[in-house]
Protein backbone atom coordinates (compact mmCIF):
# COMPACT_ATOMS: atom_id res chain seq x y z
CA UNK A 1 64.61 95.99 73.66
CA UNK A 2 67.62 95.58 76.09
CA UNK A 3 68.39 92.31 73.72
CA UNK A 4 67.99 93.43 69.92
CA UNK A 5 69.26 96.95 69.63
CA UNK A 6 67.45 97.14 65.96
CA UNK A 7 64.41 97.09 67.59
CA UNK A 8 64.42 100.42 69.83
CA UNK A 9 63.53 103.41 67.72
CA UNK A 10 60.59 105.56 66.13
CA UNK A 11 58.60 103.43 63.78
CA UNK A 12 55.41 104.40 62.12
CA UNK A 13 53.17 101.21 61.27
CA UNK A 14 49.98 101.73 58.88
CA UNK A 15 47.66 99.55 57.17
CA UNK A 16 47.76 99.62 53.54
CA UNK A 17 45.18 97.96 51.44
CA UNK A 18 44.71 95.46 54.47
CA UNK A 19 48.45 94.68 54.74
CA UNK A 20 50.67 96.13 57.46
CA UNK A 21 53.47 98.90 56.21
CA UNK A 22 56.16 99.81 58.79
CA UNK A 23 58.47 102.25 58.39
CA UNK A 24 61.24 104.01 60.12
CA UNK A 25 60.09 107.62 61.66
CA UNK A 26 61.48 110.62 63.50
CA UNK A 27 58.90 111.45 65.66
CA UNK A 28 56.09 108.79 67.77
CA UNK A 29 52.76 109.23 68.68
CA UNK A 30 53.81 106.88 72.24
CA UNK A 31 56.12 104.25 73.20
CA UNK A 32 55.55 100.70 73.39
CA UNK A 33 57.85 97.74 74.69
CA UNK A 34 58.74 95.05 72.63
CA UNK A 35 56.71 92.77 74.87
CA UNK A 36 53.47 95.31 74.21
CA UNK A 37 54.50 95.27 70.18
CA UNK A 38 54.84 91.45 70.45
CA UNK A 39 51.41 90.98 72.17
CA UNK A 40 49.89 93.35 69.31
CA UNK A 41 51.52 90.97 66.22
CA UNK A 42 50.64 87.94 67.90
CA UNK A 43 46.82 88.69 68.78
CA UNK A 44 47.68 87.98 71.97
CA UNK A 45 47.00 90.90 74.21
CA UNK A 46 44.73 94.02 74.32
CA UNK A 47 46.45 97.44 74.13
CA UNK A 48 44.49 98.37 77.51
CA UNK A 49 46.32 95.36 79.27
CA UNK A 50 49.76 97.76 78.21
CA UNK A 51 49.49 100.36 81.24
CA UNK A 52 49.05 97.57 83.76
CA UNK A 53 51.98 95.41 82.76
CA UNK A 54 54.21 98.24 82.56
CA UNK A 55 54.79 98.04 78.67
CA UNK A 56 53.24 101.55 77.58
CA UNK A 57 50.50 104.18 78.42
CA UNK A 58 48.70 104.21 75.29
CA UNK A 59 45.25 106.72 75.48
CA UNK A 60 42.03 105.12 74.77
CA UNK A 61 41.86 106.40 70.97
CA UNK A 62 45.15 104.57 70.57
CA UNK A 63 43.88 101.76 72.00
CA UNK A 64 41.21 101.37 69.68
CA UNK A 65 43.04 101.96 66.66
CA UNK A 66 45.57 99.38 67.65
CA UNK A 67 43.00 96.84 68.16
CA UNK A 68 41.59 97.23 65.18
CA UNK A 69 45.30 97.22 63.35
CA UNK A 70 45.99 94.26 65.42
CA UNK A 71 42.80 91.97 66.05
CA UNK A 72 43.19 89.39 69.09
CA UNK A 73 44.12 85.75 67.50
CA UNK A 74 44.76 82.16 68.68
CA UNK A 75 48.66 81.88 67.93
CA UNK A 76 49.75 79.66 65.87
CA UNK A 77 53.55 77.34 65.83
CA UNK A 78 53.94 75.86 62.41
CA UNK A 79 57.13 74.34 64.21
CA UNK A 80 56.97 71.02 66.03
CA UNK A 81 58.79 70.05 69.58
């Protein structure tokens, strides 16, 4: 993230008992932007959109699991403008 340097680094994210645990890790499995990770926590994107937009190359098995960490949504502001 070229704006929030707390965001770049190795971060392992699980589900535990249905809620999500994230935690700081040495080594990744792939790397994701933080426009991909955003997509993911928002419901907003599928994982297999990543390679085409240029915000990661996860494999297929990946893919999967992250949809099912992440499920697609209809975001929701609770702010007004």
């Amino acid at each position: 993230d070229p704006y929030c340097s707390w965001n770049d680094g190795c971060f392992q994210f699980e589900t535990v008992e249905g809620v999500l645990k994230v935690t700081p890790t040495d080594s990744a499995d792939l790397d994701l932007t933080i426009q991909a990770l955003s997509g993911l926590i928002y419901g907003t994107h599928n994982p297999d959109d990543f390679c085409f937009r240029g915000w990661g190359s996860p494999s297929p098995d990946m893919q999967q699991v992250m949809g099912q960490m992440f499920p697609r949504m209809i975001p929701y502001l609770h702010e007004e403008f």
